[in-house]
Protein backbone atom coordinates (compact mmCIF):
# COMPACT_ATOMS: atom_id res chain seq x y z
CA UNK A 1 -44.01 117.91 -113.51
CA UNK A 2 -41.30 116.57 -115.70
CA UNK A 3 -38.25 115.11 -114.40
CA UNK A 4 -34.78 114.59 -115.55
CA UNK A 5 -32.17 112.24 -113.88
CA UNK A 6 -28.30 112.42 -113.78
CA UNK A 7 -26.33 109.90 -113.08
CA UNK A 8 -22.71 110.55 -111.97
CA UNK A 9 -20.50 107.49 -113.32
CA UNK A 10 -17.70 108.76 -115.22
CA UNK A 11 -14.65 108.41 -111.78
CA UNK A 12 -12.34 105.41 -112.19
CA UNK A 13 -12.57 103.90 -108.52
CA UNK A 14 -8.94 103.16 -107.85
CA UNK A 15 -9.59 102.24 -104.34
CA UNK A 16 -11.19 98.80 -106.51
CA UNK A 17 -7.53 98.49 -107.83
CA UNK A 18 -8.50 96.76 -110.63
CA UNK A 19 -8.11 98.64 -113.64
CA UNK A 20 -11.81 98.50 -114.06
CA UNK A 21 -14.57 101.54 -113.55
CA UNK A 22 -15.69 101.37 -110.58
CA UNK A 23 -19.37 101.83 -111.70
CA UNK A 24 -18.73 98.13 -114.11
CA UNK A 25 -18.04 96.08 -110.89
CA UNK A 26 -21.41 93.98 -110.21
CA UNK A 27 -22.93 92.36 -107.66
CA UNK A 28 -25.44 89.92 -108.15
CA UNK A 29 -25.35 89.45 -111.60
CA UNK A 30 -25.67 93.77 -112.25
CA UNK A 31 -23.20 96.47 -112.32
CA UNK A 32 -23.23 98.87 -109.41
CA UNK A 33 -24.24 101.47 -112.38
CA UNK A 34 -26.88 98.75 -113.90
CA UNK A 35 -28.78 98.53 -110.28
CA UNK A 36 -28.60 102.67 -110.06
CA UNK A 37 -30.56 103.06 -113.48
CA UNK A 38 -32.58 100.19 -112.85
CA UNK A 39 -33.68 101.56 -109.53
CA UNK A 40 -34.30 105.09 -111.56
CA UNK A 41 -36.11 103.50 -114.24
CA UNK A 42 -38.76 102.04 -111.88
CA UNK A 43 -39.67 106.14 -112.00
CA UNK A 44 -40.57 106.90 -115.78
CA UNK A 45 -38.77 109.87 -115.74
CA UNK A 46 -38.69 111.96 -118.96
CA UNK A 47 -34.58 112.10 -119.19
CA UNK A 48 -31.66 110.12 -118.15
CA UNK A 49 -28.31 111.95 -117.98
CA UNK A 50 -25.87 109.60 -117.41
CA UNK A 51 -22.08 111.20 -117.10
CA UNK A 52 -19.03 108.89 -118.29
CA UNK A 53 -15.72 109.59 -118.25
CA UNK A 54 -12.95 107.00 -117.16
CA UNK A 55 -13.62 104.21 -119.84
CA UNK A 56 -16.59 106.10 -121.07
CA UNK A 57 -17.15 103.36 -123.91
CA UNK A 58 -17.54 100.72 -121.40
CA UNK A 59 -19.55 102.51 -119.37
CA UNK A 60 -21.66 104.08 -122.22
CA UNK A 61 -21.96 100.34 -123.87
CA UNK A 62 -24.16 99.10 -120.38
CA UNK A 63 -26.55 101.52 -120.27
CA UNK A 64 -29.40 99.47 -121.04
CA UNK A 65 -29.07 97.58 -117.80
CA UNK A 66 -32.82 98.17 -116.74
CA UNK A 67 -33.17 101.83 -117.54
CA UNK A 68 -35.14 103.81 -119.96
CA UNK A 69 -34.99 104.47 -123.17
CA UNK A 70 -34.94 108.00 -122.79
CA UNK A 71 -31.59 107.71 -121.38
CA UNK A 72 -28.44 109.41 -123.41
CA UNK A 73 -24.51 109.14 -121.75
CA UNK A 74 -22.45 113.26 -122.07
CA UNK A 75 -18.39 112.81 -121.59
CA UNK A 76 -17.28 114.72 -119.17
CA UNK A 77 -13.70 115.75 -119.79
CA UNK A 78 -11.75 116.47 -117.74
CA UNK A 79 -12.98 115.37 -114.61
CA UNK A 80 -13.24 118.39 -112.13
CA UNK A 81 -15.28 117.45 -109.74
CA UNK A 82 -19.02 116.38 -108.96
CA UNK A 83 -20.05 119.63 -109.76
CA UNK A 84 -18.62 119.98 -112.92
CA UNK A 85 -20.20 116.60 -113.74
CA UNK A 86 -23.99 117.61 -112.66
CA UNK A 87 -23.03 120.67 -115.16
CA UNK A 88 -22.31 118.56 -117.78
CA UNK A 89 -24.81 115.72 -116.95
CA UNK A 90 -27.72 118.94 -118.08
CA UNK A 91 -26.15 118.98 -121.71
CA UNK A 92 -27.85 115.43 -122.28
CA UNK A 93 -30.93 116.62 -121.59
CA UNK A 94 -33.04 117.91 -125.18
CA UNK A 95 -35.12 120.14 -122.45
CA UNK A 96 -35.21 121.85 -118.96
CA UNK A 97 -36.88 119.85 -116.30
CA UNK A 98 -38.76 121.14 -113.12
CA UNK A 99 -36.94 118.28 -111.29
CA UNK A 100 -33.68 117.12 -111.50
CA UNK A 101 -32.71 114.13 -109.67
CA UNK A 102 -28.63 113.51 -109.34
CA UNK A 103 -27.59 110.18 -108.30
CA UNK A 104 -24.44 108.38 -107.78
CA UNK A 105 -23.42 105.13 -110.42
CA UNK A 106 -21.90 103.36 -107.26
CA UNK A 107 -25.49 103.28 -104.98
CA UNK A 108 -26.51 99.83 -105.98
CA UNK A 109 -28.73 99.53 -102.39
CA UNK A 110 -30.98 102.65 -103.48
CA UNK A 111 -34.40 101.81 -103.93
CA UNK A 112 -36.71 103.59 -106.24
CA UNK A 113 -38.98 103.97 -103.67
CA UNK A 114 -36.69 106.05 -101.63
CA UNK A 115 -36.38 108.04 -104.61
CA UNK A 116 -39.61 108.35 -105.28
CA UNK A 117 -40.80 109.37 -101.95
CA UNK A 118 -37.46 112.36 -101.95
CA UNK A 119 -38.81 113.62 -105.00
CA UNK A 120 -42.38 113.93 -103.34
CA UNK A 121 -40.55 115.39 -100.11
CA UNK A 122 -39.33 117.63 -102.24
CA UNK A 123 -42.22 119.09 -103.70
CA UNK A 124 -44.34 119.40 -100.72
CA UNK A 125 -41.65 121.19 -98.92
CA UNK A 126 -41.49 123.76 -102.00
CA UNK A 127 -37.04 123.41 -101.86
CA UNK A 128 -34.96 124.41 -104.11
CA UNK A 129 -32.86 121.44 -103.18
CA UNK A 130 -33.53 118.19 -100.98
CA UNK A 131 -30.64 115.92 -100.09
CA UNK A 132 -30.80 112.62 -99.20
CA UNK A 133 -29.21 111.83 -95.95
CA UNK A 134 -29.16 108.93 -93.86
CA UNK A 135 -28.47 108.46 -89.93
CA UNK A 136 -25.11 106.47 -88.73
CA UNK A 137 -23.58 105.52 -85.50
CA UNK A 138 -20.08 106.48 -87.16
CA UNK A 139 -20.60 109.35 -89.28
CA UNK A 140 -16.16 109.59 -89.65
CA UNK A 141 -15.55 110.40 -93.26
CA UNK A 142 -19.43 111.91 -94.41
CA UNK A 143 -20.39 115.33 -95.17
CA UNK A 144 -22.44 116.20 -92.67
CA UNK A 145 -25.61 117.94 -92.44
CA UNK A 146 -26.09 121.18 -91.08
CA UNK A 147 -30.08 122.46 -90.13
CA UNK A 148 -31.65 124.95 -88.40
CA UNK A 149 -34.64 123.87 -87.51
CA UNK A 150 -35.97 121.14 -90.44
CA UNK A 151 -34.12 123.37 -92.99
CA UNK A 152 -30.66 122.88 -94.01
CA UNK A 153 -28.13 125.55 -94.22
CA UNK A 154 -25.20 123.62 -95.54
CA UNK A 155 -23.05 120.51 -95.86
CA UNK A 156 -20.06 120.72 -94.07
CA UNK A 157 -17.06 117.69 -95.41
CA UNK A 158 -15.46 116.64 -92.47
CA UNK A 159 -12.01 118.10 -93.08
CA UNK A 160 -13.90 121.64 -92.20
CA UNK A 161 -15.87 120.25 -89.84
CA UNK A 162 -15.63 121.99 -86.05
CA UNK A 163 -16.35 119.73 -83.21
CA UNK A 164 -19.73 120.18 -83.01
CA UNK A 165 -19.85 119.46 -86.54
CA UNK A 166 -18.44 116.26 -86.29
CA UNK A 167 -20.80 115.11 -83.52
CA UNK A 168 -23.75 115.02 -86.01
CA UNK A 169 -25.00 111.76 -86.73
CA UNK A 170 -26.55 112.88 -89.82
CA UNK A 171 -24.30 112.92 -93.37
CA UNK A 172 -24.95 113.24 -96.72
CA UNK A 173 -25.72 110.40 -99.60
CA UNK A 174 -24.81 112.64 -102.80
CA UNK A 175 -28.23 111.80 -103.76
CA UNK A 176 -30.05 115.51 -104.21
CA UNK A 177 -33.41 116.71 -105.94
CA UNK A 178 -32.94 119.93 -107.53
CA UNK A 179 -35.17 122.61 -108.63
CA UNK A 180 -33.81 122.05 -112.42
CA UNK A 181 -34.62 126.11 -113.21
CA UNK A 182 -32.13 126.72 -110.21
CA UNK A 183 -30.10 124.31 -110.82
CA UNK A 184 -28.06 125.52 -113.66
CA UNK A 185 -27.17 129.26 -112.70
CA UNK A 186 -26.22 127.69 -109.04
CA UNK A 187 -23.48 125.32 -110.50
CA UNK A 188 -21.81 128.66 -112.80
CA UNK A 189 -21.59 130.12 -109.59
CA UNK A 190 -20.02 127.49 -107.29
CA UNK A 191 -15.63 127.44 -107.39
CA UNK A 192 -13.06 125.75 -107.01
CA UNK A 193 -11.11 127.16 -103.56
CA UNK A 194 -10.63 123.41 -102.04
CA UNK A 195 -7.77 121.14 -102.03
CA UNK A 196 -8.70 119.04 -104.73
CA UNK A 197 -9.47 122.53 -106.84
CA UNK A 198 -12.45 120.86 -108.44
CA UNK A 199 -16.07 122.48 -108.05
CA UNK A 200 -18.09 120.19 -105.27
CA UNK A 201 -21.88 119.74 -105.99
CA UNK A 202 -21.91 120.32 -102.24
CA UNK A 203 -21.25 123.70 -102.67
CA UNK A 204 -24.69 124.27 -104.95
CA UNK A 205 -26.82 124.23 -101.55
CA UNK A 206 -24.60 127.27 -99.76
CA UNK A 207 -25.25 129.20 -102.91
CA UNK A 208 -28.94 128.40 -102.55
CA UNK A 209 -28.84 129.35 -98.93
CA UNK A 210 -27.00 132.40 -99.65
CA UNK A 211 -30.18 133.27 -102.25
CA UNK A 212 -32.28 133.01 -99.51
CA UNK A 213 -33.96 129.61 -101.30
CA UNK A 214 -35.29 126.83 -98.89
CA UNK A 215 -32.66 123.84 -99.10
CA UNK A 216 -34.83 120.59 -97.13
CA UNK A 217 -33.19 116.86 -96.84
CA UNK A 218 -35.41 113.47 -96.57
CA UNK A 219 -33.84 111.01 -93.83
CA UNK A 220 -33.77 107.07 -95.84
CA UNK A 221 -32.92 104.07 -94.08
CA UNK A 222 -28.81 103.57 -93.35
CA UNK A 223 -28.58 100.75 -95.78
CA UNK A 224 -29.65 102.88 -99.20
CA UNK A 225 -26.78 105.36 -98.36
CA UNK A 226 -23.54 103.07 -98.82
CA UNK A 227 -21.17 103.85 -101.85
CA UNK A 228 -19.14 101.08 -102.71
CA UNK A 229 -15.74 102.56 -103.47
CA UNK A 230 -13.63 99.47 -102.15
CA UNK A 231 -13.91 95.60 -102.44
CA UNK A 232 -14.89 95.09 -99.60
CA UNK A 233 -17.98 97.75 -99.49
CA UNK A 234 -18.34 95.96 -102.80
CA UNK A 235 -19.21 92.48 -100.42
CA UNK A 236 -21.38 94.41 -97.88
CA UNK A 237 -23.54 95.41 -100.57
CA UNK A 238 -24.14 92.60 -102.67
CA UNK A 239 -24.88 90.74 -99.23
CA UNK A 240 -27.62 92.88 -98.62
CA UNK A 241 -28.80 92.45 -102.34
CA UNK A 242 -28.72 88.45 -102.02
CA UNK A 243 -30.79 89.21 -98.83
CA UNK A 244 -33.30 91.32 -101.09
CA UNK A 245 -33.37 88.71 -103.71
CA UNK A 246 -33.75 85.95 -101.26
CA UNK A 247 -36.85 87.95 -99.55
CA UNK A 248 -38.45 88.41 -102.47
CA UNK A 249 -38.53 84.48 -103.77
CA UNK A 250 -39.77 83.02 -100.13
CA UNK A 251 -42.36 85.17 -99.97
CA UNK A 252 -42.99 84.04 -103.93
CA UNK A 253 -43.54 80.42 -102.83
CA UNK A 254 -39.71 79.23 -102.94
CA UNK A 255 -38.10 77.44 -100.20
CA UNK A 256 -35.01 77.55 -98.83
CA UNK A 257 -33.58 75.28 -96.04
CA UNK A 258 -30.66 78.29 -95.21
CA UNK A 259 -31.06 81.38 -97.24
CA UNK A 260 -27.82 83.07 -96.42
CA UNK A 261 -26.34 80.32 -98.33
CA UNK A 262 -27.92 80.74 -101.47
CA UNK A 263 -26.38 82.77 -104.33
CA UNK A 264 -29.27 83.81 -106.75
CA UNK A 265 -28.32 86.78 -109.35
CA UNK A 266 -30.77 89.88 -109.70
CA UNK A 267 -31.59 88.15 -113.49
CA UNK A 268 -32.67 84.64 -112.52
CA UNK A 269 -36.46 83.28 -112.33
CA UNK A 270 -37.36 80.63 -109.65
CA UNK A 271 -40.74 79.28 -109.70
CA UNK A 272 -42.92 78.49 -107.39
CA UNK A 273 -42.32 75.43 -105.15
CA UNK A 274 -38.74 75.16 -106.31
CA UNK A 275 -36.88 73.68 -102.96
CA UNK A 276 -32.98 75.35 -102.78
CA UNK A 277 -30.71 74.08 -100.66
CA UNK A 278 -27.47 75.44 -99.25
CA UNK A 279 -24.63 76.44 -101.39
CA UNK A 280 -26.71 76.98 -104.36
């Protein structure tokens, strides 16, 4: 089974207000786009796709922040829409895959074995999508998911939601495993009748659906599914990486006397033994 990856990186972020692409902001010592490939890289997949477009150069320049070297950056220009970008993301690719994994540049808290264990949800189900949702208190401003029974029949933005829409605790990620034969003809057929006229990946699983293919979605802890799109999002997630890093060095043999008051980047070694006190 060979699998291709796209990564969707080319918006600007200008809820950041910096100037900046959003997927160039780091946290812990790695860009929001370096911890996305490194987290895809940890699953030797054949391709990387990774779409650029605001600062493209910039973006283009960083792509060996933990990834493969099977990875190749596509332009897409002009931006219409996350749709248009997974269309463009399969130009990078030198060959159709049997899997094609899209993920966000802005998901620095996925893990690859969340991504891993999608992609194996997704082939024991037999889908011609899976979508990776999560489960939140306050789903307000998430697509959410719509099932009957365990298979979904679409994902519903909340602006078109109905009540009972809106009640479901359940909402999308943007993270999706594709069938990559299906893939392609789906996105020509998806349009552009929204406000922002720009062609929603979203849309791909209601033309599934309507094809009568089997459209499934794998559940991952609340955590994985934040997008940082604001500074402060931007703080909530490199908190929870610090707490990762952290984790990972006490049960190494390092000791800390308060470990939400150390500051360790994603890059640095500790050995053994090494005592850390606060405010390092």
């Amino acid at each position: 089974m060979s699998i291709g990856v796209i990564v969707l990186a080319a918006g600007k972020g200008t809820r950041m207000r910096t100037g900046k692409a959003k997927v160039l902001h780091a946290a812990c010592g790695r860009t929001l786009l370096g911890w996305a490939l490194k987290a895809i890289g940890s699953l030797d997949p054949d391709e990387v796709s990774v779409v650029v477009g605001y600062q493209a150069d910039e973006v283009a320049a960083t792509l060996s922040d933990g990834t493969t070297d099977r990875t190749t950056s596509v332009i897409q220009e002009p931006q219409n829409g996350t749709g248009h970008a997974a269309l463009v993301g399969l130009t990078g690719f030198s060959q159709p895959h049997d899997v094609v994994l899209v993920v966000p540049g802005d998901m620095p808290l996925i893990r690859a074995e969340t991504l891993d264990a999608l992609i194996a949800h997704h082939r024991d189900a037999g889908a011609a999508a899976t979508v990776l949702s999560v489960d939140l208190d306050d789903p307000s401003g998430y697509g959410r998911i719509v099932r009957s029974g365990q298979s979904v029949t679409s994902i519903v933005e909340e602006r078109d939601a109905t009540p009972d829409q809106r009640s479901i605790s359940e909402v999308n990620t943007s993270v999706y495993a594709f069938d990559g034969h299906l893939l392609a003809s789906a996105l020509d057929r998806i349009g552009t009748d929204n406000d922002q006229g720009e062609q929603y990946l979203t849309d791909v699983v209601a033309v599934l659906v309507a094809d009568g293919q089997g459209v499934a979605a794998f559940v991952a802890d609340e955590e994985e599914g934040l997008g940082v799109n604001s500074h402060r999002q931007l703080a909530e997630a490199a908190a929870v990486l610090r707490s990762r890093i952290n984790a990972e060095l006490l049960d190494a043999g390092v000791w800390m006397l308060d470990p939400s008051r150390v500051y360790i980047d994603a890059n640095v070694s500790v050995a053994p033994g090494t005592e850390i006190y606060p405010d390092t």
